[in-house]
PDB file of N, CA and C in Angstrom:
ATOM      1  N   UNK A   1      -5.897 -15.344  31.002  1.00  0.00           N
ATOM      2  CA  UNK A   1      -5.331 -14.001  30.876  1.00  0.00           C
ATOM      3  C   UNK A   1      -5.988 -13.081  31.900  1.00  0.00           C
ATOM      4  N   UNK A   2      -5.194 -12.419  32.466  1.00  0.00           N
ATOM      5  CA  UNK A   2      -5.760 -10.886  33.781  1.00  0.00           C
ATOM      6  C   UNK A   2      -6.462 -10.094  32.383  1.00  0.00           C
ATOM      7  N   UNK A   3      -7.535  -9.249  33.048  1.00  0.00           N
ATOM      8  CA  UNK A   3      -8.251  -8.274  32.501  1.00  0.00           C
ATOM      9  C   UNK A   3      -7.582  -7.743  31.738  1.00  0.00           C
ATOM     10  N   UNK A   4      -6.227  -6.857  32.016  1.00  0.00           N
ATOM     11  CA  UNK A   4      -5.942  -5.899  31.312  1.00  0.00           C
ATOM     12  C   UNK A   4      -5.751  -6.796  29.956  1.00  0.00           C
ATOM     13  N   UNK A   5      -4.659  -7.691  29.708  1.00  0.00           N
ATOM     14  CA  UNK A   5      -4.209  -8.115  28.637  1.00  0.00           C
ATOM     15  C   UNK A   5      -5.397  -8.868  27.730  1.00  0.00           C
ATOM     16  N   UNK A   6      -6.728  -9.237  28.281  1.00  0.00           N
ATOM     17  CA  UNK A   6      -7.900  -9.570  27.710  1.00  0.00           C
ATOM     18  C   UNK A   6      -8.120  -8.069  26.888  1.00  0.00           C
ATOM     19  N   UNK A   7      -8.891  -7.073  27.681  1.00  0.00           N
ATOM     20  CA  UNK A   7      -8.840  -5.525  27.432  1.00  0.00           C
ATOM     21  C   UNK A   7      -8.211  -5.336  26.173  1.00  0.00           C
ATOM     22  N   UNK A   8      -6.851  -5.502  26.126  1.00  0.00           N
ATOM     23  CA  UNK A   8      -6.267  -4.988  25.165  1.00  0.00           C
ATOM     24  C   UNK A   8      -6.320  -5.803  23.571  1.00  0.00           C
ATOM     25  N   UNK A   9      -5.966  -7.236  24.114  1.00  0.00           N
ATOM     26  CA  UNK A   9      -6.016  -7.973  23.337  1.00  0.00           C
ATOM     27  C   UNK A   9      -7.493  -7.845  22.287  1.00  0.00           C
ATOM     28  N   UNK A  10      -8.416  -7.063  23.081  1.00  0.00           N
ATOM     29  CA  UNK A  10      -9.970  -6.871  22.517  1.00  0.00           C
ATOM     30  C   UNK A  10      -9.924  -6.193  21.620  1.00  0.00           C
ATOM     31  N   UNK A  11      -8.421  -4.940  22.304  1.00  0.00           N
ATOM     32  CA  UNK A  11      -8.478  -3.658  21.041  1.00  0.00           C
ATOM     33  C   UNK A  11      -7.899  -4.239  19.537  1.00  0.00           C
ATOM     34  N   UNK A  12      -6.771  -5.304  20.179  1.00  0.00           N
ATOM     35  CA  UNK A  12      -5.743  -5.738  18.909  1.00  0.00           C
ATOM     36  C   UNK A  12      -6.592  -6.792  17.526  1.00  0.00           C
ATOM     37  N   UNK A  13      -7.893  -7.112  18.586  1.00  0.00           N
ATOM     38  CA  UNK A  13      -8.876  -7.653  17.206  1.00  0.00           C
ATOM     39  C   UNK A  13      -9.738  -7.066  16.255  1.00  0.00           C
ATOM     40  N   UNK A  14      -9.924  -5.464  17.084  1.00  0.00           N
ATOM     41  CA  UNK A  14     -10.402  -4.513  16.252  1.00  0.00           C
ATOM     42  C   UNK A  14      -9.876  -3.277  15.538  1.00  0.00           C
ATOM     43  N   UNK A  15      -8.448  -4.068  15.426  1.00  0.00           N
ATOM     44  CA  UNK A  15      -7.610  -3.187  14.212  1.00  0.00           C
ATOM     45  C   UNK A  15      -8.052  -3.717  13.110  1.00  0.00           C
ATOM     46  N   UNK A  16      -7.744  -3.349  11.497  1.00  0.00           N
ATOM     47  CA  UNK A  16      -7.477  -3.170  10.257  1.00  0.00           C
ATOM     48  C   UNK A  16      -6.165  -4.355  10.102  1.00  0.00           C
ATOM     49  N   UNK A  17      -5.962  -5.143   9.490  1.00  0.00           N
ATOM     50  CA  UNK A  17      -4.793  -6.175   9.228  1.00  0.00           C
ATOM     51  C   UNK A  17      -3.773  -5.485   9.049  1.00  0.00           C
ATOM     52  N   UNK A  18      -3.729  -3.806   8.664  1.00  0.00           N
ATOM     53  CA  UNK A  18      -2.155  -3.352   8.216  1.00  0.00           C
ATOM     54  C   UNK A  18      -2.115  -2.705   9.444  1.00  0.00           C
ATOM     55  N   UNK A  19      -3.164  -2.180  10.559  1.00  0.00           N
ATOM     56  CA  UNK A  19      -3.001  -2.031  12.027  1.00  0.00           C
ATOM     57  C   UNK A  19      -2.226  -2.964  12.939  1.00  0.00           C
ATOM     58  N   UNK A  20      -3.125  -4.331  12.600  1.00  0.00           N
ATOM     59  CA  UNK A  20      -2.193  -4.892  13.662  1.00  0.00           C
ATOM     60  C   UNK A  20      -0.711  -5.421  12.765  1.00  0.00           C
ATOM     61  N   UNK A  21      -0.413  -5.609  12.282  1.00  0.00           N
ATOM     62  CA  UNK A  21       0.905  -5.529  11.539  1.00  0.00           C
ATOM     63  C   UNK A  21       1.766  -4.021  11.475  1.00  0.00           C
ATOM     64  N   UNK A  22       1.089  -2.928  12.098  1.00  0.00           N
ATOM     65  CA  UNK A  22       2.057  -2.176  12.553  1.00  0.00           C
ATOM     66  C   UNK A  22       2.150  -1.838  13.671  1.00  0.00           C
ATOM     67  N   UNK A  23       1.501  -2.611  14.444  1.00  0.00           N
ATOM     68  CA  UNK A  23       1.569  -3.090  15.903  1.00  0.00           C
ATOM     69  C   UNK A  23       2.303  -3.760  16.087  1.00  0.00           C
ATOM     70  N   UNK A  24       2.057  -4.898  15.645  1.00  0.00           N
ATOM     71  CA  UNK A  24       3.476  -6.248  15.707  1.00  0.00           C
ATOM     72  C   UNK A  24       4.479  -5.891  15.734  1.00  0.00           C
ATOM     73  N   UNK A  25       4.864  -4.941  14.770  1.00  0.00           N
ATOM     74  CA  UNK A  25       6.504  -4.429  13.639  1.00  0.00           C
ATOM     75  C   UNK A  25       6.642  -3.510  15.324  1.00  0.00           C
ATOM     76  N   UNK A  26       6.533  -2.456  15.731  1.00  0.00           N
ATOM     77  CA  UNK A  26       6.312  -1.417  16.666  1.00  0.00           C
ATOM     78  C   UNK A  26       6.731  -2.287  17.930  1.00  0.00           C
ATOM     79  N   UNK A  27       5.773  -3.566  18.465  1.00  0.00           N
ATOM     80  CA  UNK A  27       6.281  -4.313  19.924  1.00  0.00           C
ATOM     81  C   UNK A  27       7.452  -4.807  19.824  1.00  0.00           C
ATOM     82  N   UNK A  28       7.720  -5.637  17.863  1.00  0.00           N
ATOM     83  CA  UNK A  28       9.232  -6.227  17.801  1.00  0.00           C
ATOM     84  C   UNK A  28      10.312  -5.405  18.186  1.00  0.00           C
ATOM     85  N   UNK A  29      10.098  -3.924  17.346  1.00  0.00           N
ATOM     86  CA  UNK A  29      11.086  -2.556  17.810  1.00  0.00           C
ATOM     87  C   UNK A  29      11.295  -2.634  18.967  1.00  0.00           C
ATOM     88  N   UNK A  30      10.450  -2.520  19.828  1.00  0.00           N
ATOM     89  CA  UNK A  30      10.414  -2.036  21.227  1.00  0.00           C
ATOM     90  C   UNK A  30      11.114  -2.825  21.719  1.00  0.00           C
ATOM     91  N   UNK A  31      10.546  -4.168  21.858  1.00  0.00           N
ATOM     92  CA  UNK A  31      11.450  -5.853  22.167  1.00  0.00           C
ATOM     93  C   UNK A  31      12.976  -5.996  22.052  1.00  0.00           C
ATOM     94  N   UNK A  32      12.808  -5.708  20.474  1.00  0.00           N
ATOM     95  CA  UNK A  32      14.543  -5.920  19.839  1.00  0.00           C
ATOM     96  C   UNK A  32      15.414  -5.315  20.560  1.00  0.00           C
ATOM     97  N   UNK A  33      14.668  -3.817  21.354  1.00  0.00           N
ATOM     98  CA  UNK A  33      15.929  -2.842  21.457  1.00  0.00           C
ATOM     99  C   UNK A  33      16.691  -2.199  22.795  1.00  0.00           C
ATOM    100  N   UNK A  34      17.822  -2.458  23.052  1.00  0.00           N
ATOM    101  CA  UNK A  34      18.550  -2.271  24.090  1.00  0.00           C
ATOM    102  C   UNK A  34      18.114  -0.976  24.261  1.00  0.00           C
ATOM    103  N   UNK A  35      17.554   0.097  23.687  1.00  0.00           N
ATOM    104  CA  UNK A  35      17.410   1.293  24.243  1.00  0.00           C
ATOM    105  C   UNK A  35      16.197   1.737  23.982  1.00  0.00           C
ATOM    106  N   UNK A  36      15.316   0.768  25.140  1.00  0.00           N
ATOM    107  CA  UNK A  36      13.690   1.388  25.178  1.00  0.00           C
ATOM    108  C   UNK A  36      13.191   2.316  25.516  1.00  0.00           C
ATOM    109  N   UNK A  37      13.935   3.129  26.668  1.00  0.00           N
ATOM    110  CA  UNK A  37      13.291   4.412  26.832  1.00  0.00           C
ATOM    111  C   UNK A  37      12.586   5.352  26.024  1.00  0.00           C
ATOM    112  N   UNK A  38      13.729   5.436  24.709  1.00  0.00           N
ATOM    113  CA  UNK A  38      13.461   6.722  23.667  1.00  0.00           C
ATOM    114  C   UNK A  38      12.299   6.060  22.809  1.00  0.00           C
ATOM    115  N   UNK A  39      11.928   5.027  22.568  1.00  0.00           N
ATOM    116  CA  UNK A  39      11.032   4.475  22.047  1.00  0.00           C
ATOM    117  C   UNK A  39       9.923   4.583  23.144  1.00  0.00           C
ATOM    118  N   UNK A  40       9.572   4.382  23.710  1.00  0.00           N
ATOM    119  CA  UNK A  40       8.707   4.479  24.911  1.00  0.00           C
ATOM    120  C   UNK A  40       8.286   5.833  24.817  1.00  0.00           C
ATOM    121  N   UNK A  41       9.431   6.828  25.443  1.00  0.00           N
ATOM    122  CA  UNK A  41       8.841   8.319  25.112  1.00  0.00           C
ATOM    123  C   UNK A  41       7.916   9.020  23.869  1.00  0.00           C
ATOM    124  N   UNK A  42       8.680   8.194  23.145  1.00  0.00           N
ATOM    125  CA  UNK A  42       8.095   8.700  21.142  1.00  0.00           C
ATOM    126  C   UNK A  42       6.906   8.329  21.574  1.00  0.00           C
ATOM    127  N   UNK A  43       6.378   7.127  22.189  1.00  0.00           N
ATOM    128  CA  UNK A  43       4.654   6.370  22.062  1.00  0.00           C
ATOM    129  C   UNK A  43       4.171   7.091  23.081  1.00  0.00           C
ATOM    130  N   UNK A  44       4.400   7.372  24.233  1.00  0.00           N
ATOM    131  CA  UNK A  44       3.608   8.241  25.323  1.00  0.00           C
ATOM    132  C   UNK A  44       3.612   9.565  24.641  1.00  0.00           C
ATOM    133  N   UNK A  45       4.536   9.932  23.960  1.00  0.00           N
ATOM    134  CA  UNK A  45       3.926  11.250  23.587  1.00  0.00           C
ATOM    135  C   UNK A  45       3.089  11.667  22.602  1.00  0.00           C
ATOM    136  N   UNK A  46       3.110  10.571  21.535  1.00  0.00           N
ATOM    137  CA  UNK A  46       1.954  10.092  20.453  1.00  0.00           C
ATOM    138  C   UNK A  46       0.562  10.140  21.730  1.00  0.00           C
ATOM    139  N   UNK A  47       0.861   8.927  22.491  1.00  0.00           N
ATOM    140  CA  UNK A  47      -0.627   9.007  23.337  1.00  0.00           C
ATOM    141  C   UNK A  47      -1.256  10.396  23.594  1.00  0.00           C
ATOM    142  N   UNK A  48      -0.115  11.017  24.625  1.00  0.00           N
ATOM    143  CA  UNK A  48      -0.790  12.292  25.208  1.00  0.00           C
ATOM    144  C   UNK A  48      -1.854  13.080  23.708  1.00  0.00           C
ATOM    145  N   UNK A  49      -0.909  13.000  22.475  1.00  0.00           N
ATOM    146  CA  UNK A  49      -1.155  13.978  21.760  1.00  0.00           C
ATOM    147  C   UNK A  49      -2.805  13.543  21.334  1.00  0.00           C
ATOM    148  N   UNK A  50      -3.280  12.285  21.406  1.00  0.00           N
ATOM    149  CA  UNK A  50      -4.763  11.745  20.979  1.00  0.00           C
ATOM    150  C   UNK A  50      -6.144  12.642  21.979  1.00  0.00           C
ATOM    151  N   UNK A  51      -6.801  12.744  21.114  1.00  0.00           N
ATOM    152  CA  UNK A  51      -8.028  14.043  21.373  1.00  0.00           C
ATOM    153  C   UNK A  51      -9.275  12.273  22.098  1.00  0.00           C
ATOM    154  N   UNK A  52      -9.198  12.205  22.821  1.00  0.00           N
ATOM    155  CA  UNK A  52     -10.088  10.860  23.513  1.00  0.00           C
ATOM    156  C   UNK A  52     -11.490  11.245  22.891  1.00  0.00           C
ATOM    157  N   UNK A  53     -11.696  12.838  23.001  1.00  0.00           N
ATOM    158  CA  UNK A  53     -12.975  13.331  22.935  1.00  0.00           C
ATOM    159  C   UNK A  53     -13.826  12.766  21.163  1.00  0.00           C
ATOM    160  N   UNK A  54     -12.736  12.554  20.413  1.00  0.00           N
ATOM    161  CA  UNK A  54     -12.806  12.505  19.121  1.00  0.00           C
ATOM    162  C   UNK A  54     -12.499  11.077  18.738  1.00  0.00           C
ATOM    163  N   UNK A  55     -11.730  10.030  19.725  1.00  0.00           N
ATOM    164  CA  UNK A  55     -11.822   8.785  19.237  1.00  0.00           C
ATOM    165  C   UNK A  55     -11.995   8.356  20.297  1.00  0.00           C
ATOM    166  N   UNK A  56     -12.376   7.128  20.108  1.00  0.00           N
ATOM    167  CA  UNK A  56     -12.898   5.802  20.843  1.00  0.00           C
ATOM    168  C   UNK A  56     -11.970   5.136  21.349  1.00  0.00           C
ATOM    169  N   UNK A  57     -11.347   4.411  22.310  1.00  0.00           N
ATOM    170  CA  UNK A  57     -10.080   3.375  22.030  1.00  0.00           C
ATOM    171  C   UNK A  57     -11.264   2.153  21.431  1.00  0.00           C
ATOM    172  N   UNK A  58      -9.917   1.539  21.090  1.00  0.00           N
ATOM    173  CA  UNK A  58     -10.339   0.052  20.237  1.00  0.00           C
ATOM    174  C   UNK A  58     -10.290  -0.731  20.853  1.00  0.00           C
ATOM    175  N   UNK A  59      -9.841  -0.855  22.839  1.00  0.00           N
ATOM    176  CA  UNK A  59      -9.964  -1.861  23.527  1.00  0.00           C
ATOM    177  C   UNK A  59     -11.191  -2.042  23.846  1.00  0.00           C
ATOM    178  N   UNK A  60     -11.039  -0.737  24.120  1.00  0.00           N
ATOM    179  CA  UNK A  60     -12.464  -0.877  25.324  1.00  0.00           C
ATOM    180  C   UNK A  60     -13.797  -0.312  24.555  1.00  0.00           C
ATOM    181  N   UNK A  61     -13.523   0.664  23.915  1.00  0.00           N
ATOM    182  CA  UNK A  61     -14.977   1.233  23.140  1.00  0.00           C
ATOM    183  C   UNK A  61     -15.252   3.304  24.076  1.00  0.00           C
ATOM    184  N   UNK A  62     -14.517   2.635  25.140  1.00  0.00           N
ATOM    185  CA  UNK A  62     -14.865   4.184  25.754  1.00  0.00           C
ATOM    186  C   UNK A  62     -14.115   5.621  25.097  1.00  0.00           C
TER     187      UNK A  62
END
């Protein structure tokens, strides 16, 4: 595996079991659906809205 998908895959072991199961459910959405954009937008704008200063990511720790 390239870095990034190691990286991430690091974060997806340090979810909560109903985390990564609403991770899973969330990539299937995304996967399933002929119209990814608007799904895409909904999650980048979830991102922007996260305070970094106040959490950690779960990939990386930074």
């Amino acid at each position: 595996m390239n870095e990034n998908i190691t990286i991430v895959f690091h974060g997806f072991l340090n979810l909560s079991a109903k985390e990564k199961l609403k991770l899973v459910e969330a990539i299937n959405e995304y996967f399933d659906s002929n119209e990814r954009e608007p799904i895409r937008a909904d999650w980048e704008k979830k991102f922007a809205e996260i305070d970094f200063d106040k959490n950690r990511c779960k990939c990386c720790g930074k």
